[in-house]
C-alpha atoms as a PDB file:
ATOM      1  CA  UNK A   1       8.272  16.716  21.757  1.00  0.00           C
ATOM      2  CA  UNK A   2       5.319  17.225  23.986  1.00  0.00           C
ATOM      3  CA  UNK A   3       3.703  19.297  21.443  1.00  0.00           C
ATOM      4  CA  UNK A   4       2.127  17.869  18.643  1.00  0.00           C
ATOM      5  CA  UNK A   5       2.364  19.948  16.266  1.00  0.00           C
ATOM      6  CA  UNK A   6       6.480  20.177  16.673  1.00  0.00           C
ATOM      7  CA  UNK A   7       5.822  16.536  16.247  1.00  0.00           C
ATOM      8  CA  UNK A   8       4.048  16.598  13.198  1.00  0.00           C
ATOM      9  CA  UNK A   9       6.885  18.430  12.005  1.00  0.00           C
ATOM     10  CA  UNK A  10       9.521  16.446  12.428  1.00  0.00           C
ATOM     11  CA  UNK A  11       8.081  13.243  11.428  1.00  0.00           C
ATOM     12  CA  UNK A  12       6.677  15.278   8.149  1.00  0.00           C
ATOM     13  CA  UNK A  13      10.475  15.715   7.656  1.00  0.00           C
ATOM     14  CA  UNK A  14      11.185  11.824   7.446  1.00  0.00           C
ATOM     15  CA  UNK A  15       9.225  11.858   4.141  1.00  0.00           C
ATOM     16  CA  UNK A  16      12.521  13.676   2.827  1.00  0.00           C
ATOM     17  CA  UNK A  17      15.347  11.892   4.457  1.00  0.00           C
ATOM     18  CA  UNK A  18      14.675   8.608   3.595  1.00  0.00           C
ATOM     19  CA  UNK A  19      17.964   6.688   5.238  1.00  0.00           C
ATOM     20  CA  UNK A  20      17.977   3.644   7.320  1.00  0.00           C
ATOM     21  CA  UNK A  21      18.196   5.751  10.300  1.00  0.00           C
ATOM     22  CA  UNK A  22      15.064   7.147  10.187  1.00  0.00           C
ATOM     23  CA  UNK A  23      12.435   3.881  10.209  1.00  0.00           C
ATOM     24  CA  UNK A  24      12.028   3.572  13.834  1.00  0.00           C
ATOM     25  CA  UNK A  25      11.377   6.878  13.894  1.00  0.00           C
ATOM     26  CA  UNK A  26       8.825   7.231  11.820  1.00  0.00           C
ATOM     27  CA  UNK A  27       7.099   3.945  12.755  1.00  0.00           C
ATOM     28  CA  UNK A  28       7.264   4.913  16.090  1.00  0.00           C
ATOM     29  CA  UNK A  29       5.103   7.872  15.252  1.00  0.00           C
ATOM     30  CA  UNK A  30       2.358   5.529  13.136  1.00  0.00           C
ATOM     31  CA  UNK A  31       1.376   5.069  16.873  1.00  0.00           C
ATOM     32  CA  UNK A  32       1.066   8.700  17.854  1.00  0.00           C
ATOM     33  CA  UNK A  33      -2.032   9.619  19.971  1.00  0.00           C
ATOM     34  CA  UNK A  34      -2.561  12.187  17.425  1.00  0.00           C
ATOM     35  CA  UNK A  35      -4.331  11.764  14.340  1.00  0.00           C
ATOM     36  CA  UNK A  36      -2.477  14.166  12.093  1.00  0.00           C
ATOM     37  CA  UNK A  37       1.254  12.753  13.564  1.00  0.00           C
ATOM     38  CA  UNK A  38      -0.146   9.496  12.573  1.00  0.00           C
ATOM     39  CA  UNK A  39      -0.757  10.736   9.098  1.00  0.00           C
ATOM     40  CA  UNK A  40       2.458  12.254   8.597  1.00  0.00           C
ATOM     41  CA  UNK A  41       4.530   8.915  10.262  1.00  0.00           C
ATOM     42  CA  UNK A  42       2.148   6.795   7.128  1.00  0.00           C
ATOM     43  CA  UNK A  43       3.731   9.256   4.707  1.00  0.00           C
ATOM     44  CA  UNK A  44       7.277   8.921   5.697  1.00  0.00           C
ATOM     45  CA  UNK A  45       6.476   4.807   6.130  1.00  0.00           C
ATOM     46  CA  UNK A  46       5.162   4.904   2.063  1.00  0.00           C
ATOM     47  CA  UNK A  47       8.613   7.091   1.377  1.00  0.00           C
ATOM     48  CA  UNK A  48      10.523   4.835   3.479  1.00  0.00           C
ATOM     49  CA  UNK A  49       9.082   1.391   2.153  1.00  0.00           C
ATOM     50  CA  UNK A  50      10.058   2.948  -1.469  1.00  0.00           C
ATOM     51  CA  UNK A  51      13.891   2.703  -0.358  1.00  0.00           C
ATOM     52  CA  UNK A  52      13.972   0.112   2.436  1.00  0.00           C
ATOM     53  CA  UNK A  53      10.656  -2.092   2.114  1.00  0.00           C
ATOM     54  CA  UNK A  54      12.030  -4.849   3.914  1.00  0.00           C
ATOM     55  CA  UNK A  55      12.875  -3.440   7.172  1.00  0.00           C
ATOM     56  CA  UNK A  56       9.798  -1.278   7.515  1.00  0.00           C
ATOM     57  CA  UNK A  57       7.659  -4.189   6.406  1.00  0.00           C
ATOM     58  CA  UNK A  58       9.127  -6.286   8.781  1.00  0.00           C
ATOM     59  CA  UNK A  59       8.967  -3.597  11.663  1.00  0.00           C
ATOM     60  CA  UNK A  60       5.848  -2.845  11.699  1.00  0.00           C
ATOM     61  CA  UNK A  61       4.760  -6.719  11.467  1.00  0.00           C
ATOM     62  CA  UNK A  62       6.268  -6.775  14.408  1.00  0.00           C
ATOM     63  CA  UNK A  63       3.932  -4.192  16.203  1.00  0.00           C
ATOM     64  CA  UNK A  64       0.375  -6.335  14.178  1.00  0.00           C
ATOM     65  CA  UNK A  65       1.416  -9.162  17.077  1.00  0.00           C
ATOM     66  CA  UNK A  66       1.164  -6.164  19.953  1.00  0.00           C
ATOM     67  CA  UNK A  67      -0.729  -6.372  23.128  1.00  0.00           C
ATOM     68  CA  UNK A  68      -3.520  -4.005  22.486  1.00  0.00           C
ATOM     69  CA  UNK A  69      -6.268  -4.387  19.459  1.00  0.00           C
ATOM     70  CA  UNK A  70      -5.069  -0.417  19.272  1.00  0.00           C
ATOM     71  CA  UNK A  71      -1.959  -0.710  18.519  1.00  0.00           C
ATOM     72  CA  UNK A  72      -2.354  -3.766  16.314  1.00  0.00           C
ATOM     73  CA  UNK A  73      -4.966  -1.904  13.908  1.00  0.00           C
ATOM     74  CA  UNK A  74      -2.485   0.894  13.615  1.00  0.00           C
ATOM     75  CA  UNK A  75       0.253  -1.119  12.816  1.00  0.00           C
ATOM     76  CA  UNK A  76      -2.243  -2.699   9.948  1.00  0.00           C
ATOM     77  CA  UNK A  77      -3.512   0.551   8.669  1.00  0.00           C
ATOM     78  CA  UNK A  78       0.456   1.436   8.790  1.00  0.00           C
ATOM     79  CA  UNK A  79       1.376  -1.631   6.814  1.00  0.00           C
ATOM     80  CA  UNK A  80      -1.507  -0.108   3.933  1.00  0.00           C
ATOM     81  CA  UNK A  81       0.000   2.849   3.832  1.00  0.00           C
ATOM     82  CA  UNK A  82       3.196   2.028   2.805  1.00  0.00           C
ATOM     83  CA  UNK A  83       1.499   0.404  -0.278  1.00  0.00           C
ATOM     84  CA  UNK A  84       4.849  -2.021  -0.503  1.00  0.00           C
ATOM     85  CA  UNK A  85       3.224  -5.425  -1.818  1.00  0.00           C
ATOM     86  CA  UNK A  86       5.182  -7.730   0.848  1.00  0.00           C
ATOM     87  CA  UNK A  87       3.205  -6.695   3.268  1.00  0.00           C
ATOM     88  CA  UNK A  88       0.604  -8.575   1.767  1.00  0.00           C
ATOM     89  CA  UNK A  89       2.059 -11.785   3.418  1.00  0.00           C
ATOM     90  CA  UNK A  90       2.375 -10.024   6.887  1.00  0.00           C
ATOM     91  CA  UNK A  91      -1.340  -9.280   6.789  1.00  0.00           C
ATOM     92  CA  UNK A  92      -2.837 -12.543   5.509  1.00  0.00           C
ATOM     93  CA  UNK A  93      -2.727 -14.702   8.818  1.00  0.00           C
ATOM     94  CA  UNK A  94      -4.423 -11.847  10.466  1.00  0.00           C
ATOM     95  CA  UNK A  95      -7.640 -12.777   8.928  1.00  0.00           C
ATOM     96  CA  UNK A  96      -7.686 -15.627  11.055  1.00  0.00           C
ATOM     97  CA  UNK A  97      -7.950 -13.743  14.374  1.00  0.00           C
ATOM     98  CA  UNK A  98     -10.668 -14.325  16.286  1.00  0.00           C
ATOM     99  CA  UNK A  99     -10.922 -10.388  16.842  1.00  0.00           C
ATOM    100  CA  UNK A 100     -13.606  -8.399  14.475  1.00  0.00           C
ATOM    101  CA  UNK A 101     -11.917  -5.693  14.383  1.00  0.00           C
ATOM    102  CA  UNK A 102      -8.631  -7.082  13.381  1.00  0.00           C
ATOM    103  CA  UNK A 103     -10.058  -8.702  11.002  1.00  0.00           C
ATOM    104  CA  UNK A 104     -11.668  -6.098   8.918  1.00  0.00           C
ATOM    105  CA  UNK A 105      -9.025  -3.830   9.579  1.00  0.00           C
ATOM    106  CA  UNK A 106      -7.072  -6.358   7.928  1.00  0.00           C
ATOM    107  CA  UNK A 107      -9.445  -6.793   4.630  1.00  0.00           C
ATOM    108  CA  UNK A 108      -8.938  -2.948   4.554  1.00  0.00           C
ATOM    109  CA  UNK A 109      -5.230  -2.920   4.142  1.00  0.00           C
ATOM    110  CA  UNK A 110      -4.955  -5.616   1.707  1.00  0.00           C
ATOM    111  CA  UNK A 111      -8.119  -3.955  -0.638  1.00  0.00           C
ATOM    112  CA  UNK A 112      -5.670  -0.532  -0.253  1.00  0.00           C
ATOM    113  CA  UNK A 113      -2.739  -2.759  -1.166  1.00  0.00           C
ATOM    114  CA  UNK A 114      -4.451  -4.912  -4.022  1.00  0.00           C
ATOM    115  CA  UNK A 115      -7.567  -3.042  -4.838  1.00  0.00           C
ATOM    116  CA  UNK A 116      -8.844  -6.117  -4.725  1.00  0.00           C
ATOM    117  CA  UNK A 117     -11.323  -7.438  -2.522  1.00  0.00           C
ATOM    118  CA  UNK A 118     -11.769 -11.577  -1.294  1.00  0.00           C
ATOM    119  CA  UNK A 119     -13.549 -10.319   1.983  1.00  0.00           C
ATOM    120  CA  UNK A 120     -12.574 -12.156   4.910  1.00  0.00           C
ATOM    121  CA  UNK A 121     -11.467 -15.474   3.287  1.00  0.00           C
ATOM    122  CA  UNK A 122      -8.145 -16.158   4.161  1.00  0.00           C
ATOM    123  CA  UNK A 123      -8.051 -19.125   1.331  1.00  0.00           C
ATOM    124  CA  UNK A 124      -8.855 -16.416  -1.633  1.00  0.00           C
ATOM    125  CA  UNK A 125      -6.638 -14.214  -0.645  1.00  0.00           C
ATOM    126  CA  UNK A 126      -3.816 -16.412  -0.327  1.00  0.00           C
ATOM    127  CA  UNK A 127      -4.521 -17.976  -3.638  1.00  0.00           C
ATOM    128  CA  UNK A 128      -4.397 -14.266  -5.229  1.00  0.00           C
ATOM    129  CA  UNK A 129      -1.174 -13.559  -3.592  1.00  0.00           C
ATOM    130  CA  UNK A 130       0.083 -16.718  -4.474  1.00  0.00           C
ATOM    131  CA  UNK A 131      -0.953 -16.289  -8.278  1.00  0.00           C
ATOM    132  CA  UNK A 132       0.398 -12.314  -8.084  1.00  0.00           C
ATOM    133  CA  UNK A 133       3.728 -12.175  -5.894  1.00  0.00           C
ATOM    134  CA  UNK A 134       5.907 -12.128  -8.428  1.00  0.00           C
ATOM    135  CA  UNK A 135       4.262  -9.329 -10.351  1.00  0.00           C
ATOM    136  CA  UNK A 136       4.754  -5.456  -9.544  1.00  0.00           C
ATOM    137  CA  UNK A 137       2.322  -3.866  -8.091  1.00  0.00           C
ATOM    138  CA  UNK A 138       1.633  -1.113 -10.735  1.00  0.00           C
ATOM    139  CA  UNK A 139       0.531  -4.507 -12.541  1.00  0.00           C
ATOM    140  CA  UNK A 140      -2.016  -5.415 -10.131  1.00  0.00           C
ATOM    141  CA  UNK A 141      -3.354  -1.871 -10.397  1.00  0.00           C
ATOM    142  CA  UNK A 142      -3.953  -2.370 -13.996  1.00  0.00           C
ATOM    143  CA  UNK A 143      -5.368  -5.284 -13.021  1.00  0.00           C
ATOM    144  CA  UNK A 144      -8.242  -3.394 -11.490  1.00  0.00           C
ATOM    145  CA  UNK A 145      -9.331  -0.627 -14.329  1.00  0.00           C
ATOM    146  CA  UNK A 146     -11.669  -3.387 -14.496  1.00  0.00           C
ATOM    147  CA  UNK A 147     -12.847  -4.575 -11.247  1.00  0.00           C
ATOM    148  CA  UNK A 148     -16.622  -4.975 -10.937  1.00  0.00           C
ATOM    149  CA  UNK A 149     -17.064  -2.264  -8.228  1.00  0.00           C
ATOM    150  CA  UNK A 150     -16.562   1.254  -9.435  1.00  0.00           C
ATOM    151  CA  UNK A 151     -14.908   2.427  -6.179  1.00  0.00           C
ATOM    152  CA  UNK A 152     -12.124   0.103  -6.635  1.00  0.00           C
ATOM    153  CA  UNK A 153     -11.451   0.873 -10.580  1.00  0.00           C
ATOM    154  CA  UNK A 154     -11.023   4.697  -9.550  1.00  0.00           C
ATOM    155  CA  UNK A 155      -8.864   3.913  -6.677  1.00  0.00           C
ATOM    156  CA  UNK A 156      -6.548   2.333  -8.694  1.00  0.00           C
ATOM    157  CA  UNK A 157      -6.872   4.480 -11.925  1.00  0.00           C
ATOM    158  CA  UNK A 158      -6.003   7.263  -9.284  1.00  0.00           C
ATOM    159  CA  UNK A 159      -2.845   5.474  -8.061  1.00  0.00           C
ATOM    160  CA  UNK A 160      -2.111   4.749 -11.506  1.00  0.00           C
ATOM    161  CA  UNK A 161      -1.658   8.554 -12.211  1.00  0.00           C
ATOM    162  CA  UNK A 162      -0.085   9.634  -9.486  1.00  0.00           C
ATOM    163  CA  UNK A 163       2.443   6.913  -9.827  1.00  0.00           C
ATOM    164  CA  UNK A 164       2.729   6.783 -13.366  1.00  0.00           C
ATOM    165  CA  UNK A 165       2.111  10.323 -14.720  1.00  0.00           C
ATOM    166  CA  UNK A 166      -0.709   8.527 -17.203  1.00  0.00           C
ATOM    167  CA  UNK A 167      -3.904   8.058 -17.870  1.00  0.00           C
ATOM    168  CA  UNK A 168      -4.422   6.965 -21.851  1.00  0.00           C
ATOM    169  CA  UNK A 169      -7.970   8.449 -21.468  1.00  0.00           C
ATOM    170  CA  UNK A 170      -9.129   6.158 -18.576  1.00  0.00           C
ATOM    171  CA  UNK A 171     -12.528   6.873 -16.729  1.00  0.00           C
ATOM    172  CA  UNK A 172     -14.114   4.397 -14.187  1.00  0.00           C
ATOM    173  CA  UNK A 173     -17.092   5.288 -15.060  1.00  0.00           C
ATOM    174  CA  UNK A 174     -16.666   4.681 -18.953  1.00  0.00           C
ATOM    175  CA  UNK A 175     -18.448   1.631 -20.752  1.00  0.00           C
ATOM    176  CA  UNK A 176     -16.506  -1.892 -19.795  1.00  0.00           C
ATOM    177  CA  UNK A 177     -15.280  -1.723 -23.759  1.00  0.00           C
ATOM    178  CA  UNK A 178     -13.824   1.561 -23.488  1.00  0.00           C
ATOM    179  CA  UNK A 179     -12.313   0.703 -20.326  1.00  0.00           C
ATOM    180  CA  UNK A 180     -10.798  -2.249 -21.595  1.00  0.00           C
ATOM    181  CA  UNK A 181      -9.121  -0.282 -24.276  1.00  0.00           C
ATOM    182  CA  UNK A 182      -7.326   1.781 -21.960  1.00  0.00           C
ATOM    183  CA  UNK A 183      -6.086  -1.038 -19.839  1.00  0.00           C
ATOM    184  CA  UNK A 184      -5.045  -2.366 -22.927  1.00  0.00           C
ATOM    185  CA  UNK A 185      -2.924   1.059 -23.816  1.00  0.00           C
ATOM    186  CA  UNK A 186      -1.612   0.510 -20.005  1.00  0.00           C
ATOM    187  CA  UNK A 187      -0.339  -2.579 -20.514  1.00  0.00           C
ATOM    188  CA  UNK A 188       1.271  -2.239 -23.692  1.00  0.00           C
ATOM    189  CA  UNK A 189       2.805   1.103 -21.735  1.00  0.00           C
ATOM    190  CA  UNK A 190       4.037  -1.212 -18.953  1.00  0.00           C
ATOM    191  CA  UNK A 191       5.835  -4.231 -20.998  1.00  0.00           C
ATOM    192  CA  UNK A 192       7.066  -0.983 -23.162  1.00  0.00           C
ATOM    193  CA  UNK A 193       8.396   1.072 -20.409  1.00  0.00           C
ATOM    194  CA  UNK A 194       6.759   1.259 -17.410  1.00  0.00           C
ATOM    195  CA  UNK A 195       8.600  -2.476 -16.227  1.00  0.00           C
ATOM    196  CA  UNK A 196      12.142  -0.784 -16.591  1.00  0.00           C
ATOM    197  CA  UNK A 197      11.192   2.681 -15.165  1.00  0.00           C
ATOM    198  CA  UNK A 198       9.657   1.355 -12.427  1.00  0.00           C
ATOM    199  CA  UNK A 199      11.722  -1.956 -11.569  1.00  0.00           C
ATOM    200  CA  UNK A 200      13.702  -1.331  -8.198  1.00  0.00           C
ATOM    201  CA  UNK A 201      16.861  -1.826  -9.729  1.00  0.00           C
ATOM    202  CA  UNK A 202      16.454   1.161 -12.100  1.00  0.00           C
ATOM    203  CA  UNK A 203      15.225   3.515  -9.278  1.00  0.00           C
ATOM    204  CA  UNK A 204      18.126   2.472  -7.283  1.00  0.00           C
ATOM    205  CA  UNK A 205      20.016   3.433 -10.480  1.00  0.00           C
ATOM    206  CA  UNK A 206      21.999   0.159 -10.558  1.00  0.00           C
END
């Protein structure tokens, strides 16, 4: 539609109908000249990634090899978004581009995705992914209630509650022992119940 706000809309509505149908519709929006489309396409990407992370991961790597540096950083900030930990390994041999801005753009997605942060060394960050594939990503959120920089411990304590419905008393400003007890009550939560509530299998209810 030519106007935006119809388009806003719409792609708002892909958040909801989550079927097969609807990825390259809603990735095709992630490149919408307006800002507020673009946020609602990233919304329906994160819902979409939850059912079908494979082909949405895979479609928008396809856009991070596009013509324009524009595109490409939306695609990245797209891949972020969608907070689906595969697209870890679409994003790591961007931080060899020779372009600036592709490559921060790039260190931004993956701190989003691992609130982590190896800067702009390719090496580091492939050894963490290598090291933390395998593990869910709720896990590598834990992992951070710890993390040296403040802003990184809240981003993930805040993921952590919207994602988990917990908190076990959790404050990123709290003294590193304190902290360290509630990442200890979040683990124990996670090899408890968090592993089977939250494994794909169980939300696909096989």
């Amino acid at each position: 539609a030519p106007d935006a706000d119809s388009r806003f809309w719409a792609t708002y509505l892909l958040t909801e109908l989550v079927y097969p149908d609807a990825i390259d519709a809603a990735v095709s929006r992630a490149f919408d000249d307006d800002a507020k489309v673009r946020r609602a396409a990233r919304a329906a990407v994160h819902a979409l990634a939850e059912a079908h992370p494979t082909p949405v991961v895979e479609r928008l790597g396809e856009f991070t090899l596009a013509q324009t540096v524009e595109l490409r950083v939306r695609a990245i900030e797209a891949l972020a978004d969608s907070r689906e930990p595969t697209a870890v390994q679409v994003l790591l041999p961007l931080l060899e581009e020779n372009d600036a801005e592709i490559a921060v753009a790039t260190q931004k997605a993956l701190i989003a995705l691992t609130r982590q942060d190896h800067g702009l060394e390719g090496d580091k960050w492939t050894q963490w992914w290598d090291q933390n594939k395998g593990r869910h990503r709720i896990e590598w959120l834990i992992d951070s209630l710890n993390h040296e920089t403040r802003k990184f411990r809240g981003q993930a304590a805040e993921e952590l509650k919207q994602i988990t419905k917990e908190a076990f008393g959790y404050y990123d400003d709290l003294p590193r022992k304190d902290r360290e007890r509630a990442q200890k009550k979040f683990r124990e939560w996670w090899e408890s119940i968090g592993r089977v509530r939250f494994s794909r299998a169980a939300t696909r209810g096989a």
